[in-house]
N, C-alpha and C. Protein backbone atom coordinates (compact mmCIF):
# COMPACT_ATOMS: atom_id res chain seq x y z
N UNK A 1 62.57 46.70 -47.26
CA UNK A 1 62.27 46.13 -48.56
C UNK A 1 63.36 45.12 -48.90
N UNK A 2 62.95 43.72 -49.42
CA UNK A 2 63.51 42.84 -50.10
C UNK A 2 63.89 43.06 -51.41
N UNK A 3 64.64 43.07 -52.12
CA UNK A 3 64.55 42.70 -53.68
C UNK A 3 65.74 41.71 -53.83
N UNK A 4 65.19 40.69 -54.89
CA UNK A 4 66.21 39.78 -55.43
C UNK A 4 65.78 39.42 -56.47
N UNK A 5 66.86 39.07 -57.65
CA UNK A 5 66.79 38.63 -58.55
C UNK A 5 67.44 37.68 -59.46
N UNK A 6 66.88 36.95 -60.45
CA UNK A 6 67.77 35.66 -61.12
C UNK A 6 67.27 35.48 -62.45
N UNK A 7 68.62 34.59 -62.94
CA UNK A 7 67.91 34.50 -64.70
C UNK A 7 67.68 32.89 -64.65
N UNK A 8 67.24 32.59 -66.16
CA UNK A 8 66.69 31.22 -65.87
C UNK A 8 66.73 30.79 -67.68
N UNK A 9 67.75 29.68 -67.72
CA UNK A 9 67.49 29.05 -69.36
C UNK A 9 65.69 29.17 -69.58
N UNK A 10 65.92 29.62 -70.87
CA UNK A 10 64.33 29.07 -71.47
C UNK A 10 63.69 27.81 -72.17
N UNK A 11 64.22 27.22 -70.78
CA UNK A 11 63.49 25.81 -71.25
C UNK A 11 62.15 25.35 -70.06
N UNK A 12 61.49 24.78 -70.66
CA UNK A 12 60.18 24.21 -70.04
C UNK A 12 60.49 24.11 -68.58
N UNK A 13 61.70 23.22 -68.36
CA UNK A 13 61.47 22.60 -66.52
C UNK A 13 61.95 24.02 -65.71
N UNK A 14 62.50 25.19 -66.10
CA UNK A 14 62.59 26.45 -65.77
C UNK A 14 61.47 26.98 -64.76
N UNK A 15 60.16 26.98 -65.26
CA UNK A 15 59.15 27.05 -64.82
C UNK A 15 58.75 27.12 -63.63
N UNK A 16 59.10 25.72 -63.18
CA UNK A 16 59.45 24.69 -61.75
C UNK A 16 59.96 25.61 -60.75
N UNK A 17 61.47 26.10 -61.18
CA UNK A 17 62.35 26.87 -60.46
C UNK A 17 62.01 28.54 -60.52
N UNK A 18 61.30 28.74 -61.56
CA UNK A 18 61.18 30.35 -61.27
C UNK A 18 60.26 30.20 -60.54
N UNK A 19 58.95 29.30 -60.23
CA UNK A 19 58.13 29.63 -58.93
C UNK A 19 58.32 29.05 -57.93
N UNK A 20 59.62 28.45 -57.31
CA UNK A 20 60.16 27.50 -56.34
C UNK A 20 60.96 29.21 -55.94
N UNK A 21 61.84 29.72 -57.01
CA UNK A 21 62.51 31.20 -56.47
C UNK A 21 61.61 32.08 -55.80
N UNK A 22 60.47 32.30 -56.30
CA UNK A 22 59.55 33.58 -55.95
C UNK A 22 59.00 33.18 -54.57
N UNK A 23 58.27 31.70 -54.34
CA UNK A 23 58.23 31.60 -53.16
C UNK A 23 59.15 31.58 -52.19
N UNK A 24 60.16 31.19 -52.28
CA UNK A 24 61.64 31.10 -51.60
C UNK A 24 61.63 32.87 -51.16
N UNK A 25 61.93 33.85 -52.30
CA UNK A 25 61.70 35.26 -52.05
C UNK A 25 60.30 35.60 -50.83
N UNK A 26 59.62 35.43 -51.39
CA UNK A 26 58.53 35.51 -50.51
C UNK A 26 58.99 34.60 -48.45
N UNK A 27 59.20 33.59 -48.87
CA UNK A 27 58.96 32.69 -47.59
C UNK A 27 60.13 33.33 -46.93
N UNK A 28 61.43 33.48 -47.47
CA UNK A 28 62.59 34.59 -46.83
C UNK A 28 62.10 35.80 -46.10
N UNK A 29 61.23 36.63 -46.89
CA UNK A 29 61.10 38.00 -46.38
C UNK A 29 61.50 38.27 -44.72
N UNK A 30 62.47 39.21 -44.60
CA UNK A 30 62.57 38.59 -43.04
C UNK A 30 61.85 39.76 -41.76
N UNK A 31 61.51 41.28 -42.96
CA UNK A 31 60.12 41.60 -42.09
C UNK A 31 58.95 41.46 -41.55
N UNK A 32 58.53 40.49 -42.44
CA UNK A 32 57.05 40.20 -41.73
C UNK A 32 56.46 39.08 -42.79
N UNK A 33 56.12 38.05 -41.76
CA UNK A 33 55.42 36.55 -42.47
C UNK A 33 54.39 37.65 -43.97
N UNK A 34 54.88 36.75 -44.72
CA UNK A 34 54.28 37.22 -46.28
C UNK A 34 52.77 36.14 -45.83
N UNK A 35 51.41 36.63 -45.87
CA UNK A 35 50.10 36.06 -45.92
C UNK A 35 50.33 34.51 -46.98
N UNK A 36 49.67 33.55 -46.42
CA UNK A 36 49.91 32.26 -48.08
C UNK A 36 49.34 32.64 -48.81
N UNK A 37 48.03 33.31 -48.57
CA UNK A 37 46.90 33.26 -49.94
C UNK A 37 47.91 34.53 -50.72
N UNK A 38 48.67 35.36 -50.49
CA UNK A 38 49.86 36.18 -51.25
C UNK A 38 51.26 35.20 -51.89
N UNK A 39 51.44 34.46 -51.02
CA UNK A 39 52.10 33.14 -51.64
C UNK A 39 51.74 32.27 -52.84
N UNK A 40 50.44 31.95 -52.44
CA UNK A 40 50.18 31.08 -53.88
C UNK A 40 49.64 31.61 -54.69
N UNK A 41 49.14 32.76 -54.27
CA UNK A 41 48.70 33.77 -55.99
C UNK A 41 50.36 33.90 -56.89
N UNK A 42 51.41 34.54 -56.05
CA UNK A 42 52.40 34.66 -56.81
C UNK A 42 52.77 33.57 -57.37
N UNK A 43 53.09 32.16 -56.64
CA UNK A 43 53.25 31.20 -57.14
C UNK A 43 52.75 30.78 -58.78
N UNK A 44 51.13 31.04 -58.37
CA UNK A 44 50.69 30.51 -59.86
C UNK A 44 50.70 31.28 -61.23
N UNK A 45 50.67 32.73 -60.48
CA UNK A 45 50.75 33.96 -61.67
C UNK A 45 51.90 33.93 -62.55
N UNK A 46 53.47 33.64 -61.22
CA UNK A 46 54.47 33.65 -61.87
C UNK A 46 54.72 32.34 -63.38
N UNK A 47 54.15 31.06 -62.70
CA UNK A 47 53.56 29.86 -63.08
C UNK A 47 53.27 30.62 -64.68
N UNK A 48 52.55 30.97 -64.55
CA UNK A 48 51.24 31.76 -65.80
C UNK A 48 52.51 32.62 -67.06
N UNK A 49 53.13 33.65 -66.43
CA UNK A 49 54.09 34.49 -66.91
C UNK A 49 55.63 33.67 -67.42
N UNK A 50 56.10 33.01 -66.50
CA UNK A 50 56.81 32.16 -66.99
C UNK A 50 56.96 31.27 -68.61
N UNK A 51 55.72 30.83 -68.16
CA UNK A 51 55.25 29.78 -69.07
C UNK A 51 55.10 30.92 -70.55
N UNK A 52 54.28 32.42 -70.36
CA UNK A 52 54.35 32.34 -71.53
C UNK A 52 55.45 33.08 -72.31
N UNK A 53 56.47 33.43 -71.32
CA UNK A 53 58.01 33.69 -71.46
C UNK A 53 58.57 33.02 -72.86
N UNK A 54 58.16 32.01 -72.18
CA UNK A 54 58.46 30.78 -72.83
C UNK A 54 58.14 30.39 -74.63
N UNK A 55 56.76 30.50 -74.44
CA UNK A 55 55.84 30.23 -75.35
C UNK A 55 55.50 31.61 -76.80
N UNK A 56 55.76 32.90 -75.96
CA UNK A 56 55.82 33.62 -77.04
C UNK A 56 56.71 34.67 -76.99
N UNK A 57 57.57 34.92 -76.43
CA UNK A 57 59.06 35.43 -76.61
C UNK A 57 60.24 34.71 -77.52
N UNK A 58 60.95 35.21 -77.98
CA UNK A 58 62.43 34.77 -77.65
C UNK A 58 63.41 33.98 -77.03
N UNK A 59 62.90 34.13 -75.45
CA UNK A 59 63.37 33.51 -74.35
C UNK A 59 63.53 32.10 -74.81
N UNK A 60 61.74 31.35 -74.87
CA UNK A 60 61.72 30.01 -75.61
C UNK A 60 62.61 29.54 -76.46
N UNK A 61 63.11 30.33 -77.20
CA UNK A 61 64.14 29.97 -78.68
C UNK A 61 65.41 28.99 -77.67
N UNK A 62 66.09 27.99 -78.23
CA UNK A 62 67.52 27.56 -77.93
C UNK A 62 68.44 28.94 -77.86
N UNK A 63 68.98 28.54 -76.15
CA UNK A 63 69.97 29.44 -75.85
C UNK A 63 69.07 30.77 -74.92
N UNK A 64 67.94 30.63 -75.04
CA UNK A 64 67.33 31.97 -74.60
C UNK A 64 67.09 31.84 -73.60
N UNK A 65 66.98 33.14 -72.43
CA UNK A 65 66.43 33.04 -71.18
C UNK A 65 65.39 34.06 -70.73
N UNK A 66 65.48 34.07 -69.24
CA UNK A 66 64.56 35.56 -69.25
C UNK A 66 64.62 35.63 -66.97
N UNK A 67 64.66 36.62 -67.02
CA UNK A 67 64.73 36.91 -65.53
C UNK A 67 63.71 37.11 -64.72
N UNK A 68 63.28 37.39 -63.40
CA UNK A 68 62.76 36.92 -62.81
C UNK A 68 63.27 38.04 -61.79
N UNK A 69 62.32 39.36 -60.85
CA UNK A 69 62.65 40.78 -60.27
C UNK A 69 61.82 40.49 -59.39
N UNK A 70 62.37 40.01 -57.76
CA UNK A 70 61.05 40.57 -57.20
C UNK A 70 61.34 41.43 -55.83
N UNK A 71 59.73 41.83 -55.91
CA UNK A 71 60.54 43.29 -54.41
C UNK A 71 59.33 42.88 -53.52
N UNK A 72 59.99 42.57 -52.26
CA UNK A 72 58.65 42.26 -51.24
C UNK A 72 58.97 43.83 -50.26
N UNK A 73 57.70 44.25 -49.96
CA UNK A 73 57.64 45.45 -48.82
C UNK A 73 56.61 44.38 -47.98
N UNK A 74 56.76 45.15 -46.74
CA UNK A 74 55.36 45.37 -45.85
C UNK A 74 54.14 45.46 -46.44
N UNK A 75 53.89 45.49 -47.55
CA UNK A 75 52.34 46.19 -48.18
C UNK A 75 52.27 45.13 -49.46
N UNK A 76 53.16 44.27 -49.98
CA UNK A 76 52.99 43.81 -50.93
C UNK A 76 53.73 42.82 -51.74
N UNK A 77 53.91 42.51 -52.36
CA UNK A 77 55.03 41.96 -53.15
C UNK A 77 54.75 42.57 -55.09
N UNK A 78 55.80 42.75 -55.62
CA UNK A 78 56.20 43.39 -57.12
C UNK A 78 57.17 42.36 -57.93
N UNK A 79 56.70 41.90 -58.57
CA UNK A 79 57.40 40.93 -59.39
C UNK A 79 57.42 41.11 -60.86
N UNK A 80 58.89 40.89 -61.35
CA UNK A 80 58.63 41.38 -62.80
C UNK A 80 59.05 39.85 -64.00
N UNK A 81 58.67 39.83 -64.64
CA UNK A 81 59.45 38.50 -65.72
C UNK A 81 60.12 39.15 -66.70
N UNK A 82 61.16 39.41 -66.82
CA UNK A 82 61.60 39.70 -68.04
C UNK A 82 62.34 39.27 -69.05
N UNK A 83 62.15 39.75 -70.59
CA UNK A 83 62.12 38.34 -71.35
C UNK A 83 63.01 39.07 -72.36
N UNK A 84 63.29 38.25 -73.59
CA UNK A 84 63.67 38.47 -74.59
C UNK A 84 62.71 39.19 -75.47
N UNK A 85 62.99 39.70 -77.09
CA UNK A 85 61.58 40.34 -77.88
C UNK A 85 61.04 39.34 -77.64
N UNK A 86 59.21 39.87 -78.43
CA UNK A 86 58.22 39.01 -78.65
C UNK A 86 58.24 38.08 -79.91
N UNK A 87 58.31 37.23 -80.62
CA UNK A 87 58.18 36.33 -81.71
C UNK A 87 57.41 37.39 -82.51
N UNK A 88 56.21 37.76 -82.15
CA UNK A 88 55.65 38.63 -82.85
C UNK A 88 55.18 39.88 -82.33
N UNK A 89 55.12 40.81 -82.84
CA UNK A 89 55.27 42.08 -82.40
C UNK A 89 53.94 42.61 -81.80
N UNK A 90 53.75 42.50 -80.60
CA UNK A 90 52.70 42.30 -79.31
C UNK A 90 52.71 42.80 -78.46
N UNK A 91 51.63 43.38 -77.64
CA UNK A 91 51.77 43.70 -76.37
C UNK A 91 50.99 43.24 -75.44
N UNK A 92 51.35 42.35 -74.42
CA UNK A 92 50.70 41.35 -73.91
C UNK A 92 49.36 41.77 -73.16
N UNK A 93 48.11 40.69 -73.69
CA UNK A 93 46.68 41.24 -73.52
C UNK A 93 45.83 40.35 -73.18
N UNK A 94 44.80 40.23 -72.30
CA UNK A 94 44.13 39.44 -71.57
C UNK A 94 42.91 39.06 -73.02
N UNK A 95 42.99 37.45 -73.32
CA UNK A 95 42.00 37.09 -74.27
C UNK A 95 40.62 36.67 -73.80
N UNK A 96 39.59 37.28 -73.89
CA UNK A 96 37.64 37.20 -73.31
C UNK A 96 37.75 36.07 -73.44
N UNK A 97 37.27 35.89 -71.96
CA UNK A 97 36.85 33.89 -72.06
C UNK A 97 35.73 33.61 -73.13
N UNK A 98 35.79 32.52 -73.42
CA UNK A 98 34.67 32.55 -74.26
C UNK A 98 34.93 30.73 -75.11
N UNK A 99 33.79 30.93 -75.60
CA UNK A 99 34.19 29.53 -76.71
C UNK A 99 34.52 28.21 -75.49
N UNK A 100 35.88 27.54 -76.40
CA UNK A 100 35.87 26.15 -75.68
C UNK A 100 36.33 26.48 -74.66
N UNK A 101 35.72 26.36 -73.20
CA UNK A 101 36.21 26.50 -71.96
C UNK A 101 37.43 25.20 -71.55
N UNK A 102 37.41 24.48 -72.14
CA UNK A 102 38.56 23.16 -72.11
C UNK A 102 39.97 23.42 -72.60
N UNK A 103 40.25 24.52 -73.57
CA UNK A 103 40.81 24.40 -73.95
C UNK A 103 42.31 24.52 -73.53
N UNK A 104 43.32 24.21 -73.48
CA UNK A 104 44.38 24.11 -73.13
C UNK A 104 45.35 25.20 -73.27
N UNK A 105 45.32 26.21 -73.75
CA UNK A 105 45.63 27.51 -73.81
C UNK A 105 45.08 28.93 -74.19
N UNK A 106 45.53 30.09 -73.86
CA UNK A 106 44.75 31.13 -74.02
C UNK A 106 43.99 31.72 -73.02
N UNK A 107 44.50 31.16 -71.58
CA UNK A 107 43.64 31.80 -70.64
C UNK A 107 44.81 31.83 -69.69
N UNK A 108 45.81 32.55 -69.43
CA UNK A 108 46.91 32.36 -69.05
C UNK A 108 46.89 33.86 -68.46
N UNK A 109 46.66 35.05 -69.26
CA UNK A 109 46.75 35.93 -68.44
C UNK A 109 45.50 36.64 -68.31
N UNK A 110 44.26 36.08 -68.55
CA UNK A 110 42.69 36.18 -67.76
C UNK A 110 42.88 35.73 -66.50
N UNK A 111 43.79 34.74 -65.77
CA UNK A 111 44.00 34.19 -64.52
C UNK A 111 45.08 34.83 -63.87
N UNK A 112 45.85 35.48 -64.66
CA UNK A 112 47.27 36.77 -64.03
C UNK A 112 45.73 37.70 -63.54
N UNK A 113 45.12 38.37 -64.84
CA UNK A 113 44.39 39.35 -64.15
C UNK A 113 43.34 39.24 -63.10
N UNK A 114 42.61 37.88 -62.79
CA UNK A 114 41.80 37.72 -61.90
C UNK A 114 42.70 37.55 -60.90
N UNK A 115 43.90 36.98 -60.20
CA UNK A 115 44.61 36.94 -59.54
C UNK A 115 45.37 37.94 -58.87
N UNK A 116 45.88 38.87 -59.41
CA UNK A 116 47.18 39.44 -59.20
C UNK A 116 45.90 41.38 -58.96
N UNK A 117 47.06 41.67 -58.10
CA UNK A 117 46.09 43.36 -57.78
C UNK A 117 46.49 44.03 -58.94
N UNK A 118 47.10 44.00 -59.62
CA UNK A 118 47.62 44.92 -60.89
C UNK A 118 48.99 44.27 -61.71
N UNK A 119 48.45 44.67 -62.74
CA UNK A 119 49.54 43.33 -63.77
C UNK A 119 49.65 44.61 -64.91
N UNK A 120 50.74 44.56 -66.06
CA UNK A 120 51.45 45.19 -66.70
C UNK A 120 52.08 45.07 -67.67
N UNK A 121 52.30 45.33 -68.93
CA UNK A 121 53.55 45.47 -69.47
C UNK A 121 54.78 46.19 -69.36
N UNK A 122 56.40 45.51 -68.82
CA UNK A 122 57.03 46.77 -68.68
C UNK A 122 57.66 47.55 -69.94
N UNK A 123 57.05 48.06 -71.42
CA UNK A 123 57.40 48.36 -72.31
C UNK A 123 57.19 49.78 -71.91
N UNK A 124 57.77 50.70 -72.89
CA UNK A 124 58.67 50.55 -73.55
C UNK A 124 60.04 50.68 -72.93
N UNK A 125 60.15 50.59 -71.53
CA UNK A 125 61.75 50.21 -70.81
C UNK A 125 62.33 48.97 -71.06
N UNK A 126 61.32 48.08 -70.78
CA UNK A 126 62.07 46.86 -70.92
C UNK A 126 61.03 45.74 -71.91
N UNK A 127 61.59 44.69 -72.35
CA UNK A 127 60.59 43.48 -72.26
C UNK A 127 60.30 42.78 -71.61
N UNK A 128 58.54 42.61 -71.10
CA UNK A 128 58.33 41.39 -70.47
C UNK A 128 56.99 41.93 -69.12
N UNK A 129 56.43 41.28 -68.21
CA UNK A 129 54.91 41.47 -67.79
C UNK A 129 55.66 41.49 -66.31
N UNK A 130 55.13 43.07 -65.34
CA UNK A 130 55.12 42.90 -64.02
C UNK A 130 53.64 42.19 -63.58
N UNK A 131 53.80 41.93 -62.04
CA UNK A 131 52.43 42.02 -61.01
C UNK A 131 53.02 42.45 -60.02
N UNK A 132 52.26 42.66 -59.34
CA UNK A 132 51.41 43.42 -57.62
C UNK A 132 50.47 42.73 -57.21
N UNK A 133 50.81 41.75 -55.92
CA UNK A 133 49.80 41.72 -55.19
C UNK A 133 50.30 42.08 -53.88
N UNK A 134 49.17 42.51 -53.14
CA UNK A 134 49.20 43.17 -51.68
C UNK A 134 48.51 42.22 -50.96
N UNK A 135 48.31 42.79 -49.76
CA UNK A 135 48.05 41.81 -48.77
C UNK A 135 46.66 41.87 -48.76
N UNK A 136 45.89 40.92 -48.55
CA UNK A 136 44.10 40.49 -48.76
C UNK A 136 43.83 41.49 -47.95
N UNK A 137 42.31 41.90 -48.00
CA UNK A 137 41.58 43.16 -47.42
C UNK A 137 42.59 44.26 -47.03
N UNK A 138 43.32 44.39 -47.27
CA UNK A 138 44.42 45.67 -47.09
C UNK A 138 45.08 45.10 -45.66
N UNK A 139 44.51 44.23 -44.86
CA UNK A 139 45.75 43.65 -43.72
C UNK A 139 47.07 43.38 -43.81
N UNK A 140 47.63 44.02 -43.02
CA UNK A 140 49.19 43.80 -42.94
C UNK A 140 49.58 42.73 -42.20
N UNK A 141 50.60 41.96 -42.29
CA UNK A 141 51.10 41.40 -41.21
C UNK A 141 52.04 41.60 -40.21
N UNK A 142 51.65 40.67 -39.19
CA UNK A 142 52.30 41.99 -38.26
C UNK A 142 53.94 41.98 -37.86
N UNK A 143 54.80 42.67 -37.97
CA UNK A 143 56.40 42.52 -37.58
C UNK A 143 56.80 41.06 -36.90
N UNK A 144 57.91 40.60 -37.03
CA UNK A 144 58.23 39.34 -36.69
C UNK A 144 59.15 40.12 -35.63
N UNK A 145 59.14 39.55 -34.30
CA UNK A 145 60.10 39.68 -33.12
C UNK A 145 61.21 39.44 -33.28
């Protein structure tokens, strides 16, 4: 098992670098080639979580940040975001698509949950949203020589 972790100002271009880290985590793993289609799900989920780090935490505020946990095994990868409180007192929840399909926000973690094998709040330990994704059809990859 891999685990590494990092913090990250809460500012917008952050974003960039927390899913430039996770793949980096991922593309490191030095047991066994991590699958891409496990690559760019994390990529964009983290993308997704980041962003709303950002947007409805604390973190966002001047001066604020929020970290970034991830654990690659053989079977999967576990990634956590963790943040400052919530702005408002919440527990983060997937909003029914519906209405204006254009719209520019609000579908942020409908695409964590279609994406990711299992997604989370880590309350009441900590603040802030894990995922899990594993490897497609339950295939492993196989040991690197």
């Amino acid at each position: 098992m891999s685990v590494s972790s990092t913090s990250f100002p809460g500012t917008p271009d952050s974003v960039a670098a927390a899913r430039a880290f996770v793949v980096g985590c991922l593309r490191a793993f030095p047991e066994a080639p991590v699958p891409d289609e496990v690559v760019e799900r994390a990529e964009l989920v983290t993308s997704e979580l980041a962003t709303n780090a950002l947007r409805h935490t604390r973190s966002g505020d001047p001066g604020g940040s929020y970290e970034i946990r991830v654990e690659v095994d053989t079977r999967g990868v576990r990634a956590e975001v963790r943040t400052r409180p919530p702005r408002l007192p919440t527990v983060p929840h997937v909003v029914a698509p519906g209405g204006d399909f254009f719209r520019e926000s609000g579908r942020g973690l409908l695409l964590v949950d279609r994406l990711a094998t299992r997604w989370g709040s880590l309350a009441p330990r900590a603040e802030g949203v894990y995922f899990v994704l594993r490897w497609p059809d339950g295939r492993r990859p196989a040991p690197t020589a």
